[in-house]
N, C-alpha and C. Protein backbone atom coordinates (compact mmCIF):
# COMPACT_ATOMS: atom_id res chain seq x y z
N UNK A 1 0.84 -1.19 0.00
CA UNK A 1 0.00 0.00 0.00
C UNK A 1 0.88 1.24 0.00
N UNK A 2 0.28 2.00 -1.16
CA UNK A 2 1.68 3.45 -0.58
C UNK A 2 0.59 4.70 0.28
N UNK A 3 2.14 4.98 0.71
CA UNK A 3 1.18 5.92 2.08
C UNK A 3 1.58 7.16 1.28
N UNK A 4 0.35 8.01 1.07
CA UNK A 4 0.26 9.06 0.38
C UNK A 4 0.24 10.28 1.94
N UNK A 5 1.00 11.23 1.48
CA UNK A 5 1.19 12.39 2.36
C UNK A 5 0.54 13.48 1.52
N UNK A 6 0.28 14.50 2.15
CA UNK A 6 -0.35 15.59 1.90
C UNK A 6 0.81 16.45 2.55
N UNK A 7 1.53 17.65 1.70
CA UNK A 7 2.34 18.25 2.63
C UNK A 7 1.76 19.42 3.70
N UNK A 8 0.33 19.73 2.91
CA UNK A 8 -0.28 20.39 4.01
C UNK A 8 -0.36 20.04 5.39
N UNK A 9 -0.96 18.92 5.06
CA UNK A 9 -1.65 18.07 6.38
C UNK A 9 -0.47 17.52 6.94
N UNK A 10 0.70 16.62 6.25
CA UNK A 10 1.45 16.02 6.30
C UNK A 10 2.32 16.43 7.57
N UNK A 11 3.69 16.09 7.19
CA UNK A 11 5.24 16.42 7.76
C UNK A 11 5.50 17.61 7.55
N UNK A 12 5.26 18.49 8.68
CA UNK A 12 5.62 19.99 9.12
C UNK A 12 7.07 20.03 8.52
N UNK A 13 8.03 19.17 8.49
CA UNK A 13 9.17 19.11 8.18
C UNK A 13 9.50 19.51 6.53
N UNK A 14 8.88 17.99 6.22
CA UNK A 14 8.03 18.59 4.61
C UNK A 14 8.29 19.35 3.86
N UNK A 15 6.74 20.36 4.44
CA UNK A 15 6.11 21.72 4.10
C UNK A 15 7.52 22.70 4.28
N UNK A 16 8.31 22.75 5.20
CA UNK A 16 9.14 23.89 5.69
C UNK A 16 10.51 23.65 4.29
N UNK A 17 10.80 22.52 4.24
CA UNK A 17 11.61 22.04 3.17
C UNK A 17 11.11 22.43 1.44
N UNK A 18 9.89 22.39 1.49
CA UNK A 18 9.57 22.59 0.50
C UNK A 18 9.50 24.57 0.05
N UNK A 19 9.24 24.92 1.30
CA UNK A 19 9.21 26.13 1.09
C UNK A 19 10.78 27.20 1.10
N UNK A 20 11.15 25.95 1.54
CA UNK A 20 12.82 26.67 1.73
C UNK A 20 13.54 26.44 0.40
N UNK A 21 13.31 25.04 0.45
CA UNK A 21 14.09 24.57 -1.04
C UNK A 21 13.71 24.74 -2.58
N UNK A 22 11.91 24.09 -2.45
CA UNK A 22 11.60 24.09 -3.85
C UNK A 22 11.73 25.19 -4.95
N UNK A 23 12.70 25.79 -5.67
CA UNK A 23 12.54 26.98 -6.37
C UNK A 23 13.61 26.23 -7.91
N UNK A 24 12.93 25.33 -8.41
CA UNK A 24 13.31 24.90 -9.34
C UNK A 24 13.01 25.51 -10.32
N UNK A 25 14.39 25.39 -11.41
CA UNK A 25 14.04 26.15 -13.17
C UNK A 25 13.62 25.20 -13.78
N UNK A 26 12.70 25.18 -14.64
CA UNK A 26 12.54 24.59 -15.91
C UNK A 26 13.60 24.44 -16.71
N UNK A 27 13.95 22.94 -16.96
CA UNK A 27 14.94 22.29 -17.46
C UNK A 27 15.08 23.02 -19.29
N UNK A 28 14.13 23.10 -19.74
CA UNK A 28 14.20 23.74 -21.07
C UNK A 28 14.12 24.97 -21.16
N UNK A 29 13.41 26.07 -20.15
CA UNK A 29 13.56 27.63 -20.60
C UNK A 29 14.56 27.80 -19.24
N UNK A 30 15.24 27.25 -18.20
CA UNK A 30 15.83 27.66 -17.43
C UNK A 30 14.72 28.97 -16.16
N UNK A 31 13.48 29.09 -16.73
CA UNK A 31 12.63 30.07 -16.12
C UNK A 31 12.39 29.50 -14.84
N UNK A 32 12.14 30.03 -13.37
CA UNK A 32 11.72 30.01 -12.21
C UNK A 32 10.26 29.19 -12.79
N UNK A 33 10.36 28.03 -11.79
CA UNK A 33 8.08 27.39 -12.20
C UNK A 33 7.59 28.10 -10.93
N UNK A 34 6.68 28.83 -11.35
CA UNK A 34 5.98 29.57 -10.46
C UNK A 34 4.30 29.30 -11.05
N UNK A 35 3.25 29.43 -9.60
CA UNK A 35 2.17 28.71 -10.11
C UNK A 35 0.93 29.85 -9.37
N UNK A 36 0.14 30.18 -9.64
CA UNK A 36 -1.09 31.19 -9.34
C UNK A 36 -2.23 30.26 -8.87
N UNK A 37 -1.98 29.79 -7.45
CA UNK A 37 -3.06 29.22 -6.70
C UNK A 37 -4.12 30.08 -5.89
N UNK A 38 -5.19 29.34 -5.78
CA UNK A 38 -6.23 29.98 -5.01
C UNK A 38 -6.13 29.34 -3.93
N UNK A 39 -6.59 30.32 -2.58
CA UNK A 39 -6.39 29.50 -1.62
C UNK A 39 -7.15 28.14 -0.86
N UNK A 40 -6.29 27.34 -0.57
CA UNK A 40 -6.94 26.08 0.08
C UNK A 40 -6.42 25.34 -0.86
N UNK A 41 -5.66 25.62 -2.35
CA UNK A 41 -5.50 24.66 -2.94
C UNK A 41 -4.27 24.29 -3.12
N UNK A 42 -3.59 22.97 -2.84
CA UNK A 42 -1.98 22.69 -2.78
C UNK A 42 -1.23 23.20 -3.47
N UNK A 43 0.13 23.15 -3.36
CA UNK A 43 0.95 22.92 -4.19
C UNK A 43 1.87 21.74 -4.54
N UNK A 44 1.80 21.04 -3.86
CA UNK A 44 2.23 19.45 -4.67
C UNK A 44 2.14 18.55 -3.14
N UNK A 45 1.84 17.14 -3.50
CA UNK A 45 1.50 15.76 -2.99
C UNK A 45 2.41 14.75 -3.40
N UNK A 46 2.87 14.32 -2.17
CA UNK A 46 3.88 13.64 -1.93
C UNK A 46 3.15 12.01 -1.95
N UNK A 47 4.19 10.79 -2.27
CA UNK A 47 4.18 10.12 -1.86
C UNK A 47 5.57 9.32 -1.48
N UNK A 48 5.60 8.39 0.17
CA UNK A 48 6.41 7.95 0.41
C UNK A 48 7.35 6.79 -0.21
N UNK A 49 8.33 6.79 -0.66
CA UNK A 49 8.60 5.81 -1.46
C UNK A 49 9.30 4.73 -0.59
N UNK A 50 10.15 3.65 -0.97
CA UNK A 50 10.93 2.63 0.14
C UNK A 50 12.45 3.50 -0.60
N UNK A 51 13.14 3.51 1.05
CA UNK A 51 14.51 3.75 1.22
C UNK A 51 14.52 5.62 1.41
N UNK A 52 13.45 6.20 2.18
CA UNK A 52 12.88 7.32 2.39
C UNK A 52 12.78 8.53 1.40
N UNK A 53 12.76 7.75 0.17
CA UNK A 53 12.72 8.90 -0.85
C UNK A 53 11.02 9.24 -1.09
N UNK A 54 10.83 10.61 -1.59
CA UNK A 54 9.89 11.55 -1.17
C UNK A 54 9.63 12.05 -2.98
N UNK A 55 8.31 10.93 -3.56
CA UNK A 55 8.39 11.41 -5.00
C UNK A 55 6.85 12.09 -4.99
N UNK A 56 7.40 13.02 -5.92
CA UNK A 56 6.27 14.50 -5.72
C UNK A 56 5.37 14.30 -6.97
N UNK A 57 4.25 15.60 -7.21
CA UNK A 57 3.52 16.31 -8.22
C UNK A 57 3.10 17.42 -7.45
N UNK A 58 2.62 17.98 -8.85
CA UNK A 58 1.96 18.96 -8.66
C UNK A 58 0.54 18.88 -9.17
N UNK A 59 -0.51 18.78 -8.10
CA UNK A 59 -2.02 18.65 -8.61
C UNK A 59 -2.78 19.78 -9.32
N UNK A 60 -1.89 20.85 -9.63
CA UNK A 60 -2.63 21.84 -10.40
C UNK A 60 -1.39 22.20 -10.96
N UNK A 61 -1.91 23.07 -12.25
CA UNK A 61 -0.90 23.77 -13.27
C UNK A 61 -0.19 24.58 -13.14
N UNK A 62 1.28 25.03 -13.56
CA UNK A 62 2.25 26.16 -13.27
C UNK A 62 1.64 26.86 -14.38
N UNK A 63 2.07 28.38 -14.20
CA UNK A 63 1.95 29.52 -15.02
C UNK A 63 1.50 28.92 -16.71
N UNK A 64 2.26 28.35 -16.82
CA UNK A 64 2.87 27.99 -18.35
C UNK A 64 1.62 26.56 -18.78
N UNK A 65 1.38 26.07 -17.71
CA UNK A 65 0.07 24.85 -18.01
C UNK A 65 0.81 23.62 -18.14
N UNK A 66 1.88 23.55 -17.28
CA UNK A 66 2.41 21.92 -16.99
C UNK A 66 2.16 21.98 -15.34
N UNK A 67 2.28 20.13 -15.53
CA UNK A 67 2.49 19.40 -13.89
C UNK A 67 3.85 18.83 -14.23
N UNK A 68 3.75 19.27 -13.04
CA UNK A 68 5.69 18.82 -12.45
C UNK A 68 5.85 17.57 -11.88
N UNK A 69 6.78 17.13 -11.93
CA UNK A 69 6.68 15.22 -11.04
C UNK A 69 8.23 15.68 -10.88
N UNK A 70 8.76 15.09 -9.49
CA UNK A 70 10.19 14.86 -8.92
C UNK A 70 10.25 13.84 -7.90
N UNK A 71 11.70 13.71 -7.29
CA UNK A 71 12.30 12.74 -6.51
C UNK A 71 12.80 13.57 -5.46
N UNK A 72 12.54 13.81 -4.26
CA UNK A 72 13.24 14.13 -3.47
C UNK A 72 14.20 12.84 -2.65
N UNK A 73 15.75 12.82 -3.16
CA UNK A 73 16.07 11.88 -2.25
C UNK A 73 17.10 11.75 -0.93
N UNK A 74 17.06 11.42 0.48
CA UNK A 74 17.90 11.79 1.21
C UNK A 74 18.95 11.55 0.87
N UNK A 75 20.22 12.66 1.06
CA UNK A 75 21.52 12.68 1.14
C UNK A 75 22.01 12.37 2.63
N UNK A 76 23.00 12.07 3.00
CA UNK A 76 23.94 12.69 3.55
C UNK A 76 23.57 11.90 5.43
N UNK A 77 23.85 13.01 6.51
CA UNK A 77 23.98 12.01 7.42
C UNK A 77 22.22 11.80 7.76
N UNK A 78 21.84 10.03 8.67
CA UNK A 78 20.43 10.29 8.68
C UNK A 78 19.83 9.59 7.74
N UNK A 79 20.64 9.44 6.81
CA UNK A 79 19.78 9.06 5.28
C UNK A 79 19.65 7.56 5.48
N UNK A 80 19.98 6.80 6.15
CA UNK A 80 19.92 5.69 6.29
C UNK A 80 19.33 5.43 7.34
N UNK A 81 19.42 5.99 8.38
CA UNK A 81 18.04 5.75 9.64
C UNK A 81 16.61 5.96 9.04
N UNK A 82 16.49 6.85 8.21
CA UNK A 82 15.19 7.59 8.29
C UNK A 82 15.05 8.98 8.31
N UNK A 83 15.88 9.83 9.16
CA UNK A 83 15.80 11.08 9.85
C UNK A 83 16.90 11.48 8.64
N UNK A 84 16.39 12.15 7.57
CA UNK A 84 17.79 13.16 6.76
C UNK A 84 17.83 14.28 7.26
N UNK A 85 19.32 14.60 7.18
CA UNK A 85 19.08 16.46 7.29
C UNK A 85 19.11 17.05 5.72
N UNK A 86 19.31 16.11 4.98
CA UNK A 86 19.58 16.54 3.21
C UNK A 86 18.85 16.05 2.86
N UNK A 87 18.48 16.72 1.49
CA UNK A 87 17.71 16.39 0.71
C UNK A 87 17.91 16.64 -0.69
N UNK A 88 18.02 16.02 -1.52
CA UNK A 88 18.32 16.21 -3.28
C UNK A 88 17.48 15.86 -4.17
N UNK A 89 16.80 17.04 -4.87
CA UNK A 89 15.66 17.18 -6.02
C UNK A 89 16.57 16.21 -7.09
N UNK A 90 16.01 15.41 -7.59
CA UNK A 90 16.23 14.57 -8.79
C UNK A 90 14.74 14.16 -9.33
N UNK A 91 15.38 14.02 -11.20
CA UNK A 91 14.17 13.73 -12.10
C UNK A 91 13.06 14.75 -11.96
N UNK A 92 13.40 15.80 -11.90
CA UNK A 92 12.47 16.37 -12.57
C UNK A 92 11.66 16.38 -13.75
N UNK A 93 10.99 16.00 -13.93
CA UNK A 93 9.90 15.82 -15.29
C UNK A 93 8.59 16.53 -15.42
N UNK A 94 8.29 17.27 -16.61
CA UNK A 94 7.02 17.80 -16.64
C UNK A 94 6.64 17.27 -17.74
N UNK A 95 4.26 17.14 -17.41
CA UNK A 95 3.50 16.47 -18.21
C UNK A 95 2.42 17.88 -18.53
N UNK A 96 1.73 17.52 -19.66
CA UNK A 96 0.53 17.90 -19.74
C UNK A 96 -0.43 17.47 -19.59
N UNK A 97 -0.56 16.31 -18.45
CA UNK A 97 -1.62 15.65 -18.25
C UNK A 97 -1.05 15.28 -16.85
N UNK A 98 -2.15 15.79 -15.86
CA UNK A 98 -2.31 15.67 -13.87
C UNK A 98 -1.94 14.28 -14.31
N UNK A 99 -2.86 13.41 -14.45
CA UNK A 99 -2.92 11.97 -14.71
C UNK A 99 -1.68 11.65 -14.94
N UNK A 100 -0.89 11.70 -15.72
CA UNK A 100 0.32 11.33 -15.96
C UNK A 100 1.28 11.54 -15.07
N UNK A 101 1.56 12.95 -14.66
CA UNK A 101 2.31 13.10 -13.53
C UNK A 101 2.23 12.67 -12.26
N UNK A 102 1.07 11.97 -12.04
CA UNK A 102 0.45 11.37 -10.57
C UNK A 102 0.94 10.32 -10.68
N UNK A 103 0.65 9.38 -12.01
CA UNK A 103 0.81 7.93 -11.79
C UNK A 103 2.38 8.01 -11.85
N UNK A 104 3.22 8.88 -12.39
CA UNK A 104 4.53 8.46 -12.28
C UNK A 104 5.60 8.57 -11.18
N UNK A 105 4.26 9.55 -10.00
CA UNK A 105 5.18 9.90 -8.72
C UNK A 105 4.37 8.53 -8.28
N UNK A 106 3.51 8.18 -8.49
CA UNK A 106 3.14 6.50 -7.67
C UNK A 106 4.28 5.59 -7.95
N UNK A 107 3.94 5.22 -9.46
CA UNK A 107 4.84 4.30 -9.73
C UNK A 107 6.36 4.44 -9.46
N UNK A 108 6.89 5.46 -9.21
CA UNK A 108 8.22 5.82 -8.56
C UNK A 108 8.39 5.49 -7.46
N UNK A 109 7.31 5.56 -7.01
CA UNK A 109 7.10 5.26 -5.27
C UNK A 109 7.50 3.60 -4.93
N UNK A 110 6.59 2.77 -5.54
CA UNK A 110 6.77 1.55 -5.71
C UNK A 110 8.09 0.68 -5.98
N UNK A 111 9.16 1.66 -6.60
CA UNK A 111 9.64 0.99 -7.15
C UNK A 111 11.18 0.69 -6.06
């Protein structure tokens, strides 16, 4: 069963990581992804993967009208208990279809 997190609801830890770290360019225009949400509505859903890696989406569209899918995976000390203090964005990929980008942070998860 994969245990789906919500970073809202989720790991305070998470959310604070995400807001500290996430400021990724788009691999092809190099542009900041920046996204025009209304409130109450996320900005990306995690699921837990095995070996504590943390594979993402984004349930609504950036500026530009893609969903984002990534890997957050622990680095460094920690990374092998469970408890990281690092963390490293890998695979970044963007879809034009939610659907697509969901099932591939699942199936990442799984794997």
């Amino acid at each position: 069963m994969v245990n789906f997190t919500d970073v809202i609801m989720g790991d305070p830890t998470l959310a604070r990581l995400v807001h500290e770290v996430f400021a990724p360019r788009d691999p092809h225009t190099h542009e900041l992804i920046s996204f025009d949400l209304k409130p109450g509505q996320h900005k990306y859903l995690y699921y837990k993967g095995k070996g504590g890696a943390q594979h993402c989406y984004t349930p609504h569209k950036d500026t530009r009208g893609w969903y984002w899918c990534w890997t957050y995976q622990p680095k460094g000390k920690g990374s092998q208990s469970g408890n990281p203090k690092k963390w490293k964005m890998t695979k970044l990929v963007r879809f034009r279809k939610r659907k697509d980008a969901m099932a591939r942070a699942e199936k990442r998860s799984r794997v």
